[in-house]
C-alpha atoms as a PDB file:
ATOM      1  CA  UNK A   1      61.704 -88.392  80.005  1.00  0.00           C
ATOM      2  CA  UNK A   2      58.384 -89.705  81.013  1.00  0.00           C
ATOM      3  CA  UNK A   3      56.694 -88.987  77.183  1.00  0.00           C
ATOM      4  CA  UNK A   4      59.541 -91.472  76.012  1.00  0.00           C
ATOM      5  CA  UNK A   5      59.109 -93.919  78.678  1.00  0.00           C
ATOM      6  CA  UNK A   6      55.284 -93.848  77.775  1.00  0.00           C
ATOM      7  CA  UNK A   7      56.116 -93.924  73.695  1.00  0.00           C
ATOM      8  CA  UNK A   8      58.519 -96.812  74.857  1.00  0.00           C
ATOM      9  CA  UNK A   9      55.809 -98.766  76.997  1.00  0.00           C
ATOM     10  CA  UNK A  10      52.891 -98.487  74.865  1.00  0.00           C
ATOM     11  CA  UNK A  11      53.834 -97.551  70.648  1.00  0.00           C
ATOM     12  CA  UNK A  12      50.979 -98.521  69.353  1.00  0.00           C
ATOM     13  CA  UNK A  13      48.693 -96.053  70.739  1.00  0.00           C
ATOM     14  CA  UNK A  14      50.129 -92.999  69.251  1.00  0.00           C
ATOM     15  CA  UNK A  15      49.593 -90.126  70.605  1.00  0.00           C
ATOM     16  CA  UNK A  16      47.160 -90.498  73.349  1.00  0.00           C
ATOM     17  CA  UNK A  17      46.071 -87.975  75.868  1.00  0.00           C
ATOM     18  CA  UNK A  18      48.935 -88.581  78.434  1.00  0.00           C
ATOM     19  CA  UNK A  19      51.506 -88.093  75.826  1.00  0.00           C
ATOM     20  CA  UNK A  20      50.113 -85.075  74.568  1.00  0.00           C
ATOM     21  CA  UNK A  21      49.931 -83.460  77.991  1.00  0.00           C
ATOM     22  CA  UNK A  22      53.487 -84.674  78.535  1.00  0.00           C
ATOM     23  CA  UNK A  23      54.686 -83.062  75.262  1.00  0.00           C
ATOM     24  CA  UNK A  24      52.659 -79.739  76.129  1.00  0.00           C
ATOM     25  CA  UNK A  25      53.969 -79.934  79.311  1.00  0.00           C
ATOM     26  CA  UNK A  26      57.689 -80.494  78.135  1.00  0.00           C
ATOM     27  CA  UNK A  27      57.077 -77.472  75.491  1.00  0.00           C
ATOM     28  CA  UNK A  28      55.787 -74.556  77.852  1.00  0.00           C
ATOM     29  CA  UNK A  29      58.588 -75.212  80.460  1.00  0.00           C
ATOM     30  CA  UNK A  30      61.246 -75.107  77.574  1.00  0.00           C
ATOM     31  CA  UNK A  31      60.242 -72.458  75.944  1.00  0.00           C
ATOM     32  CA  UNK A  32      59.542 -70.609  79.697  1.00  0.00           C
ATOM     33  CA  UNK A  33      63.320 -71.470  80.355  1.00  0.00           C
ATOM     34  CA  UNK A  34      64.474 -69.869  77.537  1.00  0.00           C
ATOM     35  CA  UNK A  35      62.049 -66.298  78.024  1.00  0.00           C
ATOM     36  CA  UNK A  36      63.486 -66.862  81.839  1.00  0.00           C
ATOM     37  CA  UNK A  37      66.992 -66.677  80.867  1.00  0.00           C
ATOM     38  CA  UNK A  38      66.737 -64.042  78.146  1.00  0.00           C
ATOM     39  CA  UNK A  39      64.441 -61.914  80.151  1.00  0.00           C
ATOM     40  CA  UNK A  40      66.070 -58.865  80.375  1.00  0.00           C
ATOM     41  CA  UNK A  41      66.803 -59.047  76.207  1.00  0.00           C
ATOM     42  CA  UNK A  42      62.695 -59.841  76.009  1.00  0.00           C
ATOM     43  CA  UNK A  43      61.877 -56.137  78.158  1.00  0.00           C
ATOM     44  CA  UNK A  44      64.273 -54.607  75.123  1.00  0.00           C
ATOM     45  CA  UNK A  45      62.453 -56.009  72.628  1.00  0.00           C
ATOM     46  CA  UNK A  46      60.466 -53.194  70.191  1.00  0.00           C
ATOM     47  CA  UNK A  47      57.767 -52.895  69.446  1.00  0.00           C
ATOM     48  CA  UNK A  48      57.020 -53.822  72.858  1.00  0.00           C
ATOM     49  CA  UNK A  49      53.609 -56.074  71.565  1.00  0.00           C
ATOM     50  CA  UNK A  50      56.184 -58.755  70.989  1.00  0.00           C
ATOM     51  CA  UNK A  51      57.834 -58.400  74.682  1.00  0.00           C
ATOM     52  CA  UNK A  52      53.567 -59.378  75.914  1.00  0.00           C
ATOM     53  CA  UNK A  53      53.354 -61.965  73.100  1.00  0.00           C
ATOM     54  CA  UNK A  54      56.759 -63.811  74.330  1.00  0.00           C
ATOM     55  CA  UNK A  55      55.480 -63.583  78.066  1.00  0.00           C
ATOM     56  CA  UNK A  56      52.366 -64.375  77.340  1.00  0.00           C
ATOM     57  CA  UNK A  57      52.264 -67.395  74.670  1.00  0.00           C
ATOM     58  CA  UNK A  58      53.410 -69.621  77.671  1.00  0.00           C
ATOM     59  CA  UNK A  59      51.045 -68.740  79.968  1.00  0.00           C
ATOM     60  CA  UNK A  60      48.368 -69.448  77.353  1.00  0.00           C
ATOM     61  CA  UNK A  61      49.818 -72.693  76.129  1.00  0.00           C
ATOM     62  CA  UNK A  62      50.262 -73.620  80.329  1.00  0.00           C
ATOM     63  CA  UNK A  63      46.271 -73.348  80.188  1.00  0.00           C
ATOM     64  CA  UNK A  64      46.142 -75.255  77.184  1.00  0.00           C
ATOM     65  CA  UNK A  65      47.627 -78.426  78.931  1.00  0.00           C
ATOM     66  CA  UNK A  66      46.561 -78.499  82.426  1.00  0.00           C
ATOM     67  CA  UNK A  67      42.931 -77.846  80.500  1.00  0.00           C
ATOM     68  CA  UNK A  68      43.709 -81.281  78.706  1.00  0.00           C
ATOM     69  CA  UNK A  69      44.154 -82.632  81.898  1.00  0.00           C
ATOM     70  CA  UNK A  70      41.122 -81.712  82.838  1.00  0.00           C
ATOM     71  CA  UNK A  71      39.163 -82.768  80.011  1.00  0.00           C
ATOM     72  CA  UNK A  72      41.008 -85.939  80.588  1.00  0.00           C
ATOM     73  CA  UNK A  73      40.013 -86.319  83.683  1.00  0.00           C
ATOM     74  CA  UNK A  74      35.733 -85.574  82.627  1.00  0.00           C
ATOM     75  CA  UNK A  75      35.989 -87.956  79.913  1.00  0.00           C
ATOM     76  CA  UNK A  76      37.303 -90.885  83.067  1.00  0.00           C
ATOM     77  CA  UNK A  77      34.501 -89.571  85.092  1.00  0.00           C
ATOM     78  CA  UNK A  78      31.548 -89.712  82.633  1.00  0.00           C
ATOM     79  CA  UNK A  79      32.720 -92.779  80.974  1.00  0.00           C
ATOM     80  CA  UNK A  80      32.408 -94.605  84.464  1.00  0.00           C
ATOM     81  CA  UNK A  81      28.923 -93.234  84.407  1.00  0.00           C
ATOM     82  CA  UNK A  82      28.136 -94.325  81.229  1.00  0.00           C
ATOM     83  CA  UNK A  83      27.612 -90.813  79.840  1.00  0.00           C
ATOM     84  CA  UNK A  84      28.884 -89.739  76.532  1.00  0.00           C
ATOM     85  CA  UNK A  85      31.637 -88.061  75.919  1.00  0.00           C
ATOM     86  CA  UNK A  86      31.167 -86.734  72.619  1.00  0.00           C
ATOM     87  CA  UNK A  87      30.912 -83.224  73.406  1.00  0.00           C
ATOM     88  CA  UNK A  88      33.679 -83.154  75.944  1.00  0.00           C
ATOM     89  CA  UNK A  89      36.532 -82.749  72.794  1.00  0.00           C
ATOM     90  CA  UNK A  90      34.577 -80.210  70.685  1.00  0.00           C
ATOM     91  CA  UNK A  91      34.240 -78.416  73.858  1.00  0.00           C
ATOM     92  CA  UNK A  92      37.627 -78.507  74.840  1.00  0.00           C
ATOM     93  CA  UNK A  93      38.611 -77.408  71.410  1.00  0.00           C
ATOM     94  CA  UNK A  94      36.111 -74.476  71.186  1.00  0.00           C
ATOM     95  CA  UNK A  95      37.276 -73.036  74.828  1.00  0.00           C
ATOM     96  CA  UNK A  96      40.602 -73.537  73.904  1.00  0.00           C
ATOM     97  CA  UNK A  97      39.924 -71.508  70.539  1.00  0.00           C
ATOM     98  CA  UNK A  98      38.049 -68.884  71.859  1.00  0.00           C
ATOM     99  CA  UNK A  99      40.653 -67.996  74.941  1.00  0.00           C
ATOM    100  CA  UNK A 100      43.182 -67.703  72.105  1.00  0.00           C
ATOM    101  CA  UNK A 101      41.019 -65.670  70.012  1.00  0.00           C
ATOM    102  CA  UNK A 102      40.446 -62.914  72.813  1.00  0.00           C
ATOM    103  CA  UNK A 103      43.629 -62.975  73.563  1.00  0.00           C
ATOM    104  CA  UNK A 104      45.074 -62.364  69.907  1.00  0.00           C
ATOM    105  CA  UNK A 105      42.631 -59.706  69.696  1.00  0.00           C
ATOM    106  CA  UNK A 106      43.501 -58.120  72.702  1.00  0.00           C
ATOM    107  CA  UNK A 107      47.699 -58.131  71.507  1.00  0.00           C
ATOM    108  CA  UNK A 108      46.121 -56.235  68.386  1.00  0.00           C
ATOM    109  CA  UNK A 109      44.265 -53.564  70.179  1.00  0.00           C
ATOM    110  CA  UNK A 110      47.206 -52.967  72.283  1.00  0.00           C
ATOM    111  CA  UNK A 111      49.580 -53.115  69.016  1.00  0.00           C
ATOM    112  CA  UNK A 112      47.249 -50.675  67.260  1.00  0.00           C
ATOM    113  CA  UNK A 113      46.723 -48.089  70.270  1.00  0.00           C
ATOM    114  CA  UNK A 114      49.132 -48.926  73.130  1.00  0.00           C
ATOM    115  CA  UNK A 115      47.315 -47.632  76.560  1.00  0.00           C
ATOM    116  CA  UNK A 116      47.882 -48.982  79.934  1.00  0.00           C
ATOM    117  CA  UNK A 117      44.840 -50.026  80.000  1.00  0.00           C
ATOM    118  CA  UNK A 118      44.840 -52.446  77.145  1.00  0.00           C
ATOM    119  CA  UNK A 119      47.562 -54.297  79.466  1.00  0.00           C
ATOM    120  CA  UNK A 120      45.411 -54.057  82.308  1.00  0.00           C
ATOM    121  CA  UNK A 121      42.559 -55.633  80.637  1.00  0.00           C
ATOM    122  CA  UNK A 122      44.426 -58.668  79.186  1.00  0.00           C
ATOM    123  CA  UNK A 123      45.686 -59.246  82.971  1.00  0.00           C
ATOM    124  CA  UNK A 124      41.774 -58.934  83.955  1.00  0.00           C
ATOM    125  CA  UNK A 125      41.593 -61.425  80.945  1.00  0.00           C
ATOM    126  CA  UNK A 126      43.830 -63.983  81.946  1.00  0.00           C
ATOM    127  CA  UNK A 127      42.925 -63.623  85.567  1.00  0.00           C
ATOM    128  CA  UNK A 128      39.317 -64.928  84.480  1.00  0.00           C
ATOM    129  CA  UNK A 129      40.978 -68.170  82.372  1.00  0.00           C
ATOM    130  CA  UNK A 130      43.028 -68.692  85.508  1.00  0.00           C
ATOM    131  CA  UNK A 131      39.644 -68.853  87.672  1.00  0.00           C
ATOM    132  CA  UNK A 132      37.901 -71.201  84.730  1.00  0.00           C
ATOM    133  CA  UNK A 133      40.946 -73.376  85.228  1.00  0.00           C
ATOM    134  CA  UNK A 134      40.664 -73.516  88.888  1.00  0.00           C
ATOM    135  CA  UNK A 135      36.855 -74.399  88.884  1.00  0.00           C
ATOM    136  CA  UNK A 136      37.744 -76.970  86.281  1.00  0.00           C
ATOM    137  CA  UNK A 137      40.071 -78.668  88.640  1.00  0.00           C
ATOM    138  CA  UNK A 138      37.586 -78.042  91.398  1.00  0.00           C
ATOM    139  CA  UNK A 139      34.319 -79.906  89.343  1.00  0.00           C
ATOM    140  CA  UNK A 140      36.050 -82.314  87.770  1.00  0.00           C
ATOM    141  CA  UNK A 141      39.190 -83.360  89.845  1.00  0.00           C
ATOM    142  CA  UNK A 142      36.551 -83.394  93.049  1.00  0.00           C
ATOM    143  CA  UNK A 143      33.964 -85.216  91.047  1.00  0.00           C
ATOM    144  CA  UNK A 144      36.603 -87.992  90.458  1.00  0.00           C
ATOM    145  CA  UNK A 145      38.291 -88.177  93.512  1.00  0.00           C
ATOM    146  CA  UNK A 146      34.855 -88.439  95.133  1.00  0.00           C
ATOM    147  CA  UNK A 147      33.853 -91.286  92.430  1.00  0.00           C
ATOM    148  CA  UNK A 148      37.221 -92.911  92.908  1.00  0.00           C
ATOM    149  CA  UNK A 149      36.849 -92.697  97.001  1.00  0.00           C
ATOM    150  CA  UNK A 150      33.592 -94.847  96.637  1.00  0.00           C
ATOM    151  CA  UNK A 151      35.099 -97.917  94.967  1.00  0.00           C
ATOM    152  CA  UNK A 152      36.991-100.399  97.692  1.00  0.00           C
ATOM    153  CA  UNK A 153      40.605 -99.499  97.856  1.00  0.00           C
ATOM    154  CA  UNK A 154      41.970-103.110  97.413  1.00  0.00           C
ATOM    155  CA  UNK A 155      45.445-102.372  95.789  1.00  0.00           C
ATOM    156  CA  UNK A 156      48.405-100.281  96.818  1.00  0.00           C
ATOM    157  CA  UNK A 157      47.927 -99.236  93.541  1.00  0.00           C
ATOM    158  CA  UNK A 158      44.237 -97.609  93.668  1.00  0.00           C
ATOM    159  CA  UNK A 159      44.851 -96.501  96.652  1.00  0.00           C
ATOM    160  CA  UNK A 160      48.223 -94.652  94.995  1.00  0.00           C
ATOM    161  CA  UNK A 161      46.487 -93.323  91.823  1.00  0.00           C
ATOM    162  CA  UNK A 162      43.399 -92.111  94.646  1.00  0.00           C
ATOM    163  CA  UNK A 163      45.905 -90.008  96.655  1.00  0.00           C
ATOM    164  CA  UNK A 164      47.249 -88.492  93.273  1.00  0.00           C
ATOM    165  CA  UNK A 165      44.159 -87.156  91.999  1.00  0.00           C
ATOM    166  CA  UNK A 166      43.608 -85.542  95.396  1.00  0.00           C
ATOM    167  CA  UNK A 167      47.018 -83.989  95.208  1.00  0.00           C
ATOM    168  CA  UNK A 168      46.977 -83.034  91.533  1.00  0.00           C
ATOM    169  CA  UNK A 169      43.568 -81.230  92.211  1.00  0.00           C
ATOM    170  CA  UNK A 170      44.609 -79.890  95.342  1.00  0.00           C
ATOM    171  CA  UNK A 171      47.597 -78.064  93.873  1.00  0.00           C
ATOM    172  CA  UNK A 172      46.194 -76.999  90.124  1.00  0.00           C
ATOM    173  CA  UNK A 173      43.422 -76.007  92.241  1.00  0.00           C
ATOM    174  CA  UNK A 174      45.483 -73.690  94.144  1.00  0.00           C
ATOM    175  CA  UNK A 175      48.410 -72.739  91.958  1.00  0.00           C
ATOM    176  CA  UNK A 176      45.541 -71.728  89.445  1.00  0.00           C
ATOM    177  CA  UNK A 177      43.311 -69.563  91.483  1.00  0.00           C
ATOM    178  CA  UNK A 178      46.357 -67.687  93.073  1.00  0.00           C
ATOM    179  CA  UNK A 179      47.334 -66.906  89.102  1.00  0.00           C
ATOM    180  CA  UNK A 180      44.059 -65.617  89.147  1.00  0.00           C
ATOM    181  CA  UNK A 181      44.761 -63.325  92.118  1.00  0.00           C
ATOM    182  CA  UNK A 182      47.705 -62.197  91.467  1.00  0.00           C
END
């Protein structure tokens, strides 16, 4: 609902940022929904590679967006400091890339020769991209809440849009380092 009230507010952009995160957003909680309520015919699925690819394409694609948020939120920071921002997309793009890349690799070692503790070390492996996420939350979400707490809250507004980026990094912050832990 919100991507189309955004498309409906502001066509002209295409597909900015805020859109894409609302369409990532949108796509790992449908396609969660649907492994949630076919779960138990997921565990039956053989060979079982496919039952870790199903549970775990979500997960990776829930990284993928809250790391776009995140990379939003660095570009708004070192634009206000008039840094560039050049590398901030490439980077984004290469992290993203290489996360997937392990990840593949590690469903084809555990396709190819099935141990424990292949599993176990793509847990280990997502536990550390759970952590990055966190700390990205906690450098950049900080950094801009901080930057945003210096300017004069005027507006209801500001003071609004302060008090969600407090909140949003508060909670990723959280929600992503007890993925991490757990």
């Amino acid at each position: 609902i919100q991507l189309v009230r955004i498309e409906l507010r502001v066509p002209e952009y295409g597909w900015t940022t805020q859109k894409v995160f609302h369409f990532l957003n949108f796509v790992v909680n449908a396609v969660r929904s649907v492994v949630f309520v076919f779960r138990t015919d997921v565990q039956r699925i053989k060979p079982e590679i496919l039952q870790h690819v199903l549970l775990d394409t979500p997960s990776l694609a829930f990284f993928t967006t809250y790391a776009l948020l995140v990379l939003f939120w660095a570009e708004i920071y070192y634009q206000a400091r008039a840094v560039s921002t050049d590398g901030l997309r490439p980077s984004f793009f290469t992290i993203n890339g290489v996360v997937y890349a392990i990840q593949v690799a590690l469903w084809l070692i555990m396709w190819w020769k099935p141990i424990h503790l292949m599993i176990v070390l793509s847990k280990i492996f997502f536990a550390g991209v759970s952590l990055f996420a966190a700390l990205g939350f906690l450098l950049y979400g900080g950094r801009l809440f901080l930057m945003l707490q210096r300017f004069p809250v005027e507006s209801k507004g500001r003071r609004k849009k302060l008090q969600e980026v407090g909140y949003v990094t508060t909670i990723c912050f959280l929600c992503f380092l007890t993925r991490c832990v757990m």
